[in-house]
Protein backbone atom coordinates (compact mmCIF):
# COMPACT_ATOMS: atom_id res chain seq x y z
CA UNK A 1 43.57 17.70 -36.00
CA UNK A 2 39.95 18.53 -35.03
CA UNK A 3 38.68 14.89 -35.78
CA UNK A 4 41.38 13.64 -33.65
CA UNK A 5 40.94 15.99 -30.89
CA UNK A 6 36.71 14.63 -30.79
CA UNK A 7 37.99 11.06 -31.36
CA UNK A 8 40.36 11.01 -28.31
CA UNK A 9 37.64 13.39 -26.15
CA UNK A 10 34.65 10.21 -26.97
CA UNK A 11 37.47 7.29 -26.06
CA UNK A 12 38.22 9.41 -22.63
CA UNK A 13 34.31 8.98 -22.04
CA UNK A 14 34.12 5.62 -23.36
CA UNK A 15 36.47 4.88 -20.68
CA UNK A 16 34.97 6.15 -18.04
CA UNK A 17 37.40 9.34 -17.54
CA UNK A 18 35.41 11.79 -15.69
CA UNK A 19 34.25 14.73 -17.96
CA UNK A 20 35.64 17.52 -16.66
CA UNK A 21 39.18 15.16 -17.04
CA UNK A 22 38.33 14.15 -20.60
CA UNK A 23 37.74 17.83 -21.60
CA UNK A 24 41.08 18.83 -19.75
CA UNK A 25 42.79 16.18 -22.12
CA UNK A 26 41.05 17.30 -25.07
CA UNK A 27 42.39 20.54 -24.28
CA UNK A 28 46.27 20.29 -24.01
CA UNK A 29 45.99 18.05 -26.57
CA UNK A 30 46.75 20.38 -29.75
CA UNK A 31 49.58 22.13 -28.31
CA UNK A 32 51.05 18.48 -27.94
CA UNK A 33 50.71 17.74 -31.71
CA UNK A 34 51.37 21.01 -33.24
CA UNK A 35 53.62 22.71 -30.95
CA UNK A 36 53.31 25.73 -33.37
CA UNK A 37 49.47 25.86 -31.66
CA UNK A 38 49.44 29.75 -30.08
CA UNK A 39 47.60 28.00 -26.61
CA UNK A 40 49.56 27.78 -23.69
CA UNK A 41 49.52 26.09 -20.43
CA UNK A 42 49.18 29.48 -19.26
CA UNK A 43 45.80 30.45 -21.27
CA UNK A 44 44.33 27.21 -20.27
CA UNK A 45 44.86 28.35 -16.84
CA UNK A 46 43.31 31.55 -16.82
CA UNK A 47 40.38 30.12 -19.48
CA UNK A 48 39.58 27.96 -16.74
CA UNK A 49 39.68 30.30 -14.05
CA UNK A 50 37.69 33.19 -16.57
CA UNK A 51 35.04 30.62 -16.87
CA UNK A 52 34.40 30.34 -13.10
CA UNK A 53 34.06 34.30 -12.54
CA UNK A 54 30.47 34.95 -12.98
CA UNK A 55 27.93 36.66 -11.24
CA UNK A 56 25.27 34.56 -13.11
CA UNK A 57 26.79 31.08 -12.82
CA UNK A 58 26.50 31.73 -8.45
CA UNK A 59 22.61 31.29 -9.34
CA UNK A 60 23.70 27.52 -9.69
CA UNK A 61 24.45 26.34 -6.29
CA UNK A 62 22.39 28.77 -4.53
CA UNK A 63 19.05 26.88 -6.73
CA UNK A 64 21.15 23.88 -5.96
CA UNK A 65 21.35 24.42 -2.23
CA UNK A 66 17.48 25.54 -2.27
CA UNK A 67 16.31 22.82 -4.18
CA UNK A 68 17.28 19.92 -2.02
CA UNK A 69 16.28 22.44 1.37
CA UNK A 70 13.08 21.93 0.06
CA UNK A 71 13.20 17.90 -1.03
CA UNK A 72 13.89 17.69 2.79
CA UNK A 73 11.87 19.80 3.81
CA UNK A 74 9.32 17.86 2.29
CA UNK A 75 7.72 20.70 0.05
CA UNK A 76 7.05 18.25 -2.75
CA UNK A 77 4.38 16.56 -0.53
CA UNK A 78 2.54 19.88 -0.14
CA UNK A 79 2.16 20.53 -3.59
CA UNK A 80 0.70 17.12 -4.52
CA UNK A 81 -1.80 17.03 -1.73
CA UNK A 82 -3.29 20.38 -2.77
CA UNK A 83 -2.91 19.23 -6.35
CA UNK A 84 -4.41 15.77 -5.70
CA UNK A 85 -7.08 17.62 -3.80
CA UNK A 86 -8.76 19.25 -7.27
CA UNK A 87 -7.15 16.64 -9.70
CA UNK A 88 -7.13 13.14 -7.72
CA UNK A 89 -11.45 11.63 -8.73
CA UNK A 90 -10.78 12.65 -12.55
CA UNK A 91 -9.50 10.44 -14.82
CA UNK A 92 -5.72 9.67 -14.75
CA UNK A 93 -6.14 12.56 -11.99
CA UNK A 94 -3.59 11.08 -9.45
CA UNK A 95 -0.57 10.40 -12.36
CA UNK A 96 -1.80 14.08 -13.49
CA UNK A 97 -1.28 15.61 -10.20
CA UNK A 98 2.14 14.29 -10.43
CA UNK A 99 3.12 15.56 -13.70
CA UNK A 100 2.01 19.53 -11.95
CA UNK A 101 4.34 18.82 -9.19
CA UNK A 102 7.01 18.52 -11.13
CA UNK A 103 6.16 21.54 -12.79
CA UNK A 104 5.84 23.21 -9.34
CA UNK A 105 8.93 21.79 -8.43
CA UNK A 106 11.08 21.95 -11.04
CA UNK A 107 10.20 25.91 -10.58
CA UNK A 108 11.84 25.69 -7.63
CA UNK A 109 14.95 23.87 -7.84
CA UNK A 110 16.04 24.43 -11.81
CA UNK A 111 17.21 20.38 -11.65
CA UNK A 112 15.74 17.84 -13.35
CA UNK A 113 17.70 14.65 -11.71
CA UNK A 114 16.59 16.83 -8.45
CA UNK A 115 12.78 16.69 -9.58
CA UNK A 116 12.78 13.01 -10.12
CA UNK A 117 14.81 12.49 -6.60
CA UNK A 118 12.46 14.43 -4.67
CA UNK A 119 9.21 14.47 -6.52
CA UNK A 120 9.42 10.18 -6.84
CA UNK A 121 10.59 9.29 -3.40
CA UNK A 122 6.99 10.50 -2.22
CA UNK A 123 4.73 10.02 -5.31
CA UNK A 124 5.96 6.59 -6.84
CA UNK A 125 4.86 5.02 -3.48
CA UNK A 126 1.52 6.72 -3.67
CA UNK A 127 0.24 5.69 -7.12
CA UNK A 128 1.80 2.09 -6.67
CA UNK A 129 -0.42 1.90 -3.38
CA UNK A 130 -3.08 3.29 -5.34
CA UNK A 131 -3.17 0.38 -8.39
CA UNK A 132 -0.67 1.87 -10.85
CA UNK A 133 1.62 -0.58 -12.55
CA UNK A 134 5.02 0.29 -10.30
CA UNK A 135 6.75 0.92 -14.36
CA UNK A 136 4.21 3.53 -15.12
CA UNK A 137 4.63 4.88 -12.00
CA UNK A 138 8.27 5.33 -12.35
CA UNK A 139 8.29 6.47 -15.80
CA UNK A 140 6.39 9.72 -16.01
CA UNK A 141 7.82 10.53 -12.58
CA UNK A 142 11.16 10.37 -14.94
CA UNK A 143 9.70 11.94 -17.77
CA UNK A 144 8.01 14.44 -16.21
CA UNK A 145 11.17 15.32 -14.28
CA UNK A 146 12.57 16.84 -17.44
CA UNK A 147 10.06 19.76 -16.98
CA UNK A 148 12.80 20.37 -14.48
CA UNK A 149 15.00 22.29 -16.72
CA UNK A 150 12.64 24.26 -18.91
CA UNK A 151 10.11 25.39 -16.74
CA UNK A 152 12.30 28.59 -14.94
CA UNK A 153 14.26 28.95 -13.01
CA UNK A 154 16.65 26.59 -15.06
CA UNK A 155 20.02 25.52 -14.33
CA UNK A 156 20.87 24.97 -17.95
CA UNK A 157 19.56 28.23 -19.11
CA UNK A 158 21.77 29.70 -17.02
CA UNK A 159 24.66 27.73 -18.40
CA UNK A 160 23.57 29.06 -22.22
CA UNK A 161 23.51 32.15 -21.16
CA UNK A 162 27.01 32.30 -20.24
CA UNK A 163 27.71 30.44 -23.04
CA UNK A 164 25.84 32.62 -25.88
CA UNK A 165 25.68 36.44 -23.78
CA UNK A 166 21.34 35.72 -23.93
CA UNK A 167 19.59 37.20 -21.39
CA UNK A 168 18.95 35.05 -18.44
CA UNK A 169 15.74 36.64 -17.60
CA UNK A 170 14.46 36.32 -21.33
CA UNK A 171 15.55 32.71 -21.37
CA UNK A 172 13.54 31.79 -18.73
CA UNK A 173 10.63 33.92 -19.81
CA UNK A 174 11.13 31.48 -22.96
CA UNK A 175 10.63 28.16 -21.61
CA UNK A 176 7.54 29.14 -19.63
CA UNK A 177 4.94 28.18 -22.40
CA UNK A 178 7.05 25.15 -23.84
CA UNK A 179 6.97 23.82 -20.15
CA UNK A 180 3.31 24.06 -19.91
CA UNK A 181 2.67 22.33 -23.54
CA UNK A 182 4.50 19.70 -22.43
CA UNK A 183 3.66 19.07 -19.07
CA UNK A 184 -0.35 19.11 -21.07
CA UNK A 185 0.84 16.62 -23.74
CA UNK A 186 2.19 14.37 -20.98
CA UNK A 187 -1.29 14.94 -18.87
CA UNK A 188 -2.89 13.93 -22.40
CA UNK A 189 -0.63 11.08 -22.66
CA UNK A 190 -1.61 9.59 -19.00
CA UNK A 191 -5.41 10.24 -19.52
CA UNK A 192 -5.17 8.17 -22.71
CA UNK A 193 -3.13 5.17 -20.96
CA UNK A 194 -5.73 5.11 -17.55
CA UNK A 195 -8.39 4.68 -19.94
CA UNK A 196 -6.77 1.82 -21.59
CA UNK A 197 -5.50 0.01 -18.87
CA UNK A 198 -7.58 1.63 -15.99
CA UNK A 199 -7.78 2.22 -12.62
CA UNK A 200 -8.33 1.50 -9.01
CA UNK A 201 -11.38 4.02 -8.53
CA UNK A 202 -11.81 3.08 -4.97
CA UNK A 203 -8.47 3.52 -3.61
CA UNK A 204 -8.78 6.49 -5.06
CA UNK A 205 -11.73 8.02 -3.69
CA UNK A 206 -10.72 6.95 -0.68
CA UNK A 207 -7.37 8.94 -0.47
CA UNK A 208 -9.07 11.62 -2.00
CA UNK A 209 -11.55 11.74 0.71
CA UNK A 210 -9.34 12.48 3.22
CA UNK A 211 -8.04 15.91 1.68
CA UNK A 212 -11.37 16.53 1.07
CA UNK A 213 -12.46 16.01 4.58
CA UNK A 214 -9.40 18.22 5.67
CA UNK A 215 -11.40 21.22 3.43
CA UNK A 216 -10.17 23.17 0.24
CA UNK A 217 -9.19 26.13 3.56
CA UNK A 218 -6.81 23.49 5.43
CA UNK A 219 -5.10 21.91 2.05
CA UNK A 220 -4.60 25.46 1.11
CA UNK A 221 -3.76 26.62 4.33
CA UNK A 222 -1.01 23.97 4.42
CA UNK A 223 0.23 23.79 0.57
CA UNK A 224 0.33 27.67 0.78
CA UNK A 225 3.95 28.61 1.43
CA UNK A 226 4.79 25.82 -0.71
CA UNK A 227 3.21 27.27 -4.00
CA UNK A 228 3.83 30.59 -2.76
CA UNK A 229 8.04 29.67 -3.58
CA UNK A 230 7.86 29.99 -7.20
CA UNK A 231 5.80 33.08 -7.53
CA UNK A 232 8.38 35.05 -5.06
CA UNK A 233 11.25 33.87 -7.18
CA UNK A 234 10.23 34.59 -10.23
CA UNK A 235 7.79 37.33 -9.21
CA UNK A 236 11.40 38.82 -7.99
CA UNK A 237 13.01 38.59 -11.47
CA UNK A 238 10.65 39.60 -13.61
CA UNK A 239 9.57 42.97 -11.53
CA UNK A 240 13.04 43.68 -11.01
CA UNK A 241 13.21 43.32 -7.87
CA UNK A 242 16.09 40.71 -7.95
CA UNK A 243 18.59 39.15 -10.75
CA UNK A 244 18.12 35.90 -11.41
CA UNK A 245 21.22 35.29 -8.71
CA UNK A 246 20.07 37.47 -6.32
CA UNK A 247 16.30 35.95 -6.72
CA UNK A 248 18.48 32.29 -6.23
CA UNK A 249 19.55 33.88 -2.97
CA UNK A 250 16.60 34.81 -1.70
CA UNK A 251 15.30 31.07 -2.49
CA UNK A 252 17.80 29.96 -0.29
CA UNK A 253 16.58 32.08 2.37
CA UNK A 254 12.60 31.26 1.77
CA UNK A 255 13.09 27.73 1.68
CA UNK A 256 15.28 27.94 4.97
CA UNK A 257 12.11 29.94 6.66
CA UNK A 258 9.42 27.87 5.37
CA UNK A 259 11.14 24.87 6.33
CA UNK A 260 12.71 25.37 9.63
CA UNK A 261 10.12 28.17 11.16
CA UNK A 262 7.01 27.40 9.32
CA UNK A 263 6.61 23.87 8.91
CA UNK A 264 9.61 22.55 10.99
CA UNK A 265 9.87 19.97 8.77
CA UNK A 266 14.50 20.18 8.97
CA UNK A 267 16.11 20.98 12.46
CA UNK A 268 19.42 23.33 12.52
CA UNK A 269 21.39 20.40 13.08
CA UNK A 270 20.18 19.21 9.45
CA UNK A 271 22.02 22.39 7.51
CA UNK A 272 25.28 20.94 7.64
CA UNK A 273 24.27 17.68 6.15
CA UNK A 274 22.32 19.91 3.42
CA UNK A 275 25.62 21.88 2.76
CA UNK A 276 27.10 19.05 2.21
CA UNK A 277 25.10 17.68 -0.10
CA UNK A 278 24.93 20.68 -2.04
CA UNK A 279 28.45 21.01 -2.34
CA UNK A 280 29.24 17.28 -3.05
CA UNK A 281 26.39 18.12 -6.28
CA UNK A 282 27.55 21.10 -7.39
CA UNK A 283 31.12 20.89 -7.57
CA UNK A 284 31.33 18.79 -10.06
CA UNK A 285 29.68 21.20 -12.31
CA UNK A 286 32.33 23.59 -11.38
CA UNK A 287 35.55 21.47 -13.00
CA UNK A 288 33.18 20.66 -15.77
CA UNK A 289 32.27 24.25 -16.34
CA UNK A 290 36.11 25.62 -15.95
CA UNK A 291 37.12 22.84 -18.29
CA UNK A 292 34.50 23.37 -21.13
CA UNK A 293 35.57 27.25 -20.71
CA UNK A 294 38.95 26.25 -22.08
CA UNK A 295 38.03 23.82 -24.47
CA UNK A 296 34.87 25.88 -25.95
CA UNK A 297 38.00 28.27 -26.59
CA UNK A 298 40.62 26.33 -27.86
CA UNK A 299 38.07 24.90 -30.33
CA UNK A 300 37.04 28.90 -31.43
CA UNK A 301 41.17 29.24 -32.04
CA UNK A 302 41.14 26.23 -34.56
CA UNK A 303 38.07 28.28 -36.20
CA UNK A 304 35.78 24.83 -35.77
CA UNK A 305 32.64 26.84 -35.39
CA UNK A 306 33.15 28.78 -38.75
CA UNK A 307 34.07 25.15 -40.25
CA UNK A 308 30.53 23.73 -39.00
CA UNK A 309 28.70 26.52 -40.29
CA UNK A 310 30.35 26.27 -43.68
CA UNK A 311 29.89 22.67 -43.51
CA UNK A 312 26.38 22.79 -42.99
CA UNK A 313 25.58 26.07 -45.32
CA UNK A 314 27.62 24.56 -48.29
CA UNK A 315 25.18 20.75 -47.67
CA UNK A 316 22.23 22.14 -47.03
CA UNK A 317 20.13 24.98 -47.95
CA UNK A 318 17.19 24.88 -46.64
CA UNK A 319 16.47 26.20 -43.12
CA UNK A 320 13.75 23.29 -42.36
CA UNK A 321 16.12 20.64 -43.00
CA UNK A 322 19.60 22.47 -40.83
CA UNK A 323 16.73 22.83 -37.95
CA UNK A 324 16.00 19.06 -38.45
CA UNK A 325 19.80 17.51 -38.61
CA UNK A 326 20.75 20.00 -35.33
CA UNK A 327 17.88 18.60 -33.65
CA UNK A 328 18.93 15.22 -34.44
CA UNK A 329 22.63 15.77 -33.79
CA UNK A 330 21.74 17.19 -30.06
CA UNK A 331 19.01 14.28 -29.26
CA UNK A 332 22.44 12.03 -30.42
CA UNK A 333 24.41 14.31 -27.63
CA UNK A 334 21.87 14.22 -25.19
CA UNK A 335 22.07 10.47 -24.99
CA UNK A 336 25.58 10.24 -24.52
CA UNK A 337 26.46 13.40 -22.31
CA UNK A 338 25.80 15.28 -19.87
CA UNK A 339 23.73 18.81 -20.61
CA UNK A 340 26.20 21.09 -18.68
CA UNK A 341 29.12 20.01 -21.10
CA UNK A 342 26.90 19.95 -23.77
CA UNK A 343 25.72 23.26 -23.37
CA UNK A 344 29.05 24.40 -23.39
CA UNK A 345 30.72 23.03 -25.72
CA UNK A 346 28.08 23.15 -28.54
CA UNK A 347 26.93 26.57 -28.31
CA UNK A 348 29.75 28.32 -29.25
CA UNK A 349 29.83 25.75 -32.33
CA UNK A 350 25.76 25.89 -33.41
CA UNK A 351 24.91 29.18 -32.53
CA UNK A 352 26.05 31.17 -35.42
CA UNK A 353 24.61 27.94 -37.93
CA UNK A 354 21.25 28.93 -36.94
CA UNK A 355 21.67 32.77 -36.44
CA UNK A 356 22.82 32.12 -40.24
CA UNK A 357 19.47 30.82 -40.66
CA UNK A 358 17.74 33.25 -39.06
CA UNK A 359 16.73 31.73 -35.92
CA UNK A 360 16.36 33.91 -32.85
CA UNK A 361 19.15 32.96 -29.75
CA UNK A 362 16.68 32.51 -27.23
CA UNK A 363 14.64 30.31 -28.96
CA UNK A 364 17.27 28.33 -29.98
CA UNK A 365 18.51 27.33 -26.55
CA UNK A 366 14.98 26.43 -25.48
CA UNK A 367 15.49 23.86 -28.38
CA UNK A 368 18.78 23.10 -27.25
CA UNK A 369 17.91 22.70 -23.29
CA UNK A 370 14.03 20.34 -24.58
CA UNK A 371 16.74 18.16 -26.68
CA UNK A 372 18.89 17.64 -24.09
CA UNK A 373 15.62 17.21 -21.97
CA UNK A 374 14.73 14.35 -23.87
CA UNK A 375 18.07 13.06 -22.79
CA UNK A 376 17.85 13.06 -19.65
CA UNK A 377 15.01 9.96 -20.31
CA UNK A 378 17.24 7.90 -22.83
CA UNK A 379 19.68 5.69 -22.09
CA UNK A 380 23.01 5.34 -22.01
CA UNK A 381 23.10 8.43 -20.18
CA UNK A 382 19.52 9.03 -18.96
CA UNK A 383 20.49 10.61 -15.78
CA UNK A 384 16.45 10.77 -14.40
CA UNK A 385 16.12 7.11 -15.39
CA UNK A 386 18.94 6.10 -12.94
CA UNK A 387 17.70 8.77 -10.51
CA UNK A 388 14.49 6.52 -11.10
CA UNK A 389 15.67 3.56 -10.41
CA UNK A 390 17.42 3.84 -7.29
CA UNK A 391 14.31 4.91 -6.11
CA UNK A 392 12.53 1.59 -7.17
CA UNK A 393 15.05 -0.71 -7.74
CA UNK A 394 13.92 -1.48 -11.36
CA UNK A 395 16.09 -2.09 -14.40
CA UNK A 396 16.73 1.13 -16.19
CA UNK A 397 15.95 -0.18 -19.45
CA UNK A 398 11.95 -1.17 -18.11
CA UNK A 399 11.77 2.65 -17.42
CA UNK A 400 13.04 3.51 -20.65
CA UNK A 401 10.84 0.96 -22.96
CA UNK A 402 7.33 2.45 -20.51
CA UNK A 403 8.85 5.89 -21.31
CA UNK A 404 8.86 5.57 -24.95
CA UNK A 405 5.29 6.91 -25.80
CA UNK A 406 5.98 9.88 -23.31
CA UNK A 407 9.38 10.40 -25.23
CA UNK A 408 6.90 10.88 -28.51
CA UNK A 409 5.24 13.75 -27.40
CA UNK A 410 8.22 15.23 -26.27
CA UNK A 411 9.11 15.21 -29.59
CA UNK A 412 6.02 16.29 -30.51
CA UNK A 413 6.50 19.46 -28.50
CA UNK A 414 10.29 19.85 -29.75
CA UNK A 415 9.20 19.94 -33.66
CA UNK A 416 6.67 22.35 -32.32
CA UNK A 417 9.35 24.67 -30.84
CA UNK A 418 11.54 24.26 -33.30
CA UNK A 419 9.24 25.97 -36.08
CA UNK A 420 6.89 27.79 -34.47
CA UNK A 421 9.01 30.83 -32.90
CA UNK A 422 6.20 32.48 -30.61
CA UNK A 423 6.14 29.43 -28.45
CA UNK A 424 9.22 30.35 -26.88
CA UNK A 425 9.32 34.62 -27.68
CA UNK A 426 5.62 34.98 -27.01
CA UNK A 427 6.64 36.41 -23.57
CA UNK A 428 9.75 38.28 -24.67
């Protein structure tokens, strides 16, 4: 029954069904088969409904809604100037300075696809007018995007939460040192491919120059409300201030200020065209999220996470080796679907295998969110690398062969997580 239920779920995504649809199918599906089945069109209903009443998952649209405030507000152009100010003459400076702004950024908005979107539309231009092969370019804005959803606050460490009871707080506490190592590695990465291949050294002096003529005062002076968005949101979770919903309120607010009052960068006859937006990107993580809800519990009545963790207890014995085959099964999962459902469906299943093992919650779902990263970056479902593309107009699969060696020390970083626990409970 349980193989059949996964093999009709894949077919529903092989044919293009939409997820939340597929997982609605997957659902109903056992009390078709075995009538005898003790779930209800009723209990679907209300695990659906269940599923959508949380105080935590309302963090999600309000970082939604802030995030792309801010992409029009044009806040991702103040962090790279004042970035490219101190970064730009060094070597691989300029792709560097990128790689922080995503940092910065994905800070703000908790999105990776949203990095890429608004982080690329105004850097990809810069370093192609600067020399840098237009690929290159592309790629570590894509990569790099993926910092998105581990550096907090993170959209899909919200969605664990819910899904395993971890603390929200402590979960973003958790991915603030895994961020950093590999936003470094990827910094490492670009210095060793601008020595190989080079670069334009007097285009980039020149653009340099002209922050530096501005002054360190006037770059900081104008990039200051920008970096300043971060600190208050996370300054308010982590003195108490705010909740991590409340602090995604308060975003909203900030970035409506700094953008309307303080650099009048969006009008108030641009809001309604930003709630739509907003909306038209976050409701489909709403029927995805009420759908998973149901199915996460359907598959706990047919016992399928006990069955996994016997599975994998009876095979294997050694906790190295269960760390290595999840790893492998979620890069698998991360190239084929999407990290909200993935989140959510798996969690529930993998959880108690490596609690079994010993492995602390939080720090497994800062592997589970750098997996699914990684995912975002490989195809067929490499949501940054079409993000990336629009933006260019170059083949996906270009992206994805100039993002391979970037991909590596992501991987790098993952192993690194995986078996060295104070990376991600350092902060805890």
């Amino acid at each position: 029954m349980v193989a059949l239920l996964f093999l009709i779920f894949i077919i529903c995504l092989v044919i293009a069904i939409p997820v939340s649809i597929s997982l609605g199918i997957a659902s109903a599906l056992p009390v078709v088969f075995d009538p005898s089945f003790t779930v209800s069109a009723k209990f679907l209903i209300r695990s659906m409904f269940s599923g959508l009443d949380s105080f935590p998952l309302l963090a999600v649209p309000m970082f939604v809604l802030s995030g792309i405030i801010m992409a029009k507000g044009g806040i991702s152009r103040k962090l790279f100037d004042v970035f490219t100010y101190f970064l730009g003459n060094r070597t691989a400076g300029m792709p560097c300075a990128v790689i922080v702004t995503c940092l910065f950024y994905g800070a703000i908005s908790g999105s990776a696809p949203a990095t890429v979107a608004a982080v690329g539309s105004m850097t990809i231009p810069i370093l192609t007018s600067l020399g840098y092969d237009v690929t290159f370019s592309t790629a570590i804005v894509a990569v790099a995007g993926g910092l998105g959803v581990i550096i907090p606050p993170s959209i899909p460490f919200i969605m664990y939460g819910m899904a395993s009871g971890a603390s929200v707080s402590d979960l973003f506490l958790a991915g603030i040192i895994p961020g950093l190592m590999i936003g470094l590695l990827l910094m490492c990465y670009s210095v060793f491919y601008c020595r190989k291949h080079g670069e334009d050294k007097v285009k980039i002096r020149a653009a340099v120059g002209q922050l530096h003529q501005k002054g360190l005062f006037r770059v900081l002076r104008e990039s200051f409300f920008a970096i300043l968005s971060p600190i208050i949101i996370l300054g308010c979770i982590y003195t108490g201030v705010a909740s991590p919903t409340e602090a995604a309120v308060i975003s909203v607010f900030y970035a409506l200020f700094i953008s309307l009052v303080v650099y009048r960068t969006i009008r108030i006859r641009d809001i309604w065209s930003i709630l739509q937006e907003s909306i038209r990107t976050f409701t489909p993580i709403l029927f995805i999220l009420a759908t998973s809800t149901a199915f996460s519990r359907v598959l706990t009545l047919m016992e399928v996470p006990q069955t996994v963790s016997d599975f994998i207890s009876t095979h294997f014995h050694s906790p190295v080796v269960v760390l290595l085959v999840i790893n492998l099964f979620l890069l698998i999962v991360g190239m084929v679907m999407d990290t909200t459902p993935a989140i959510l469906i798996l969690t529930p299943i993998l959880l108690p295998v490596v609690q079994a093992f010993g492995m602390n919650p939080i720090q497994f779902g800062v592997v589970m969110v750098v997996n699914l990263a990684i995912g975002f970056v490989t195809p067929p479902v490499g949501v940054n690398l079409f993000v990336a593309s629009s933006l260019t107009d170059l083949p996906v699969m270009s992206i994805a062969k100039k993002s391979l060696p970037m991909i590596i020390y992501f991987l790098v970083a993952l192993l690194l997580i995986t078996y060295i626990p104070a990376l991600s409970l350092a902060l805890i």
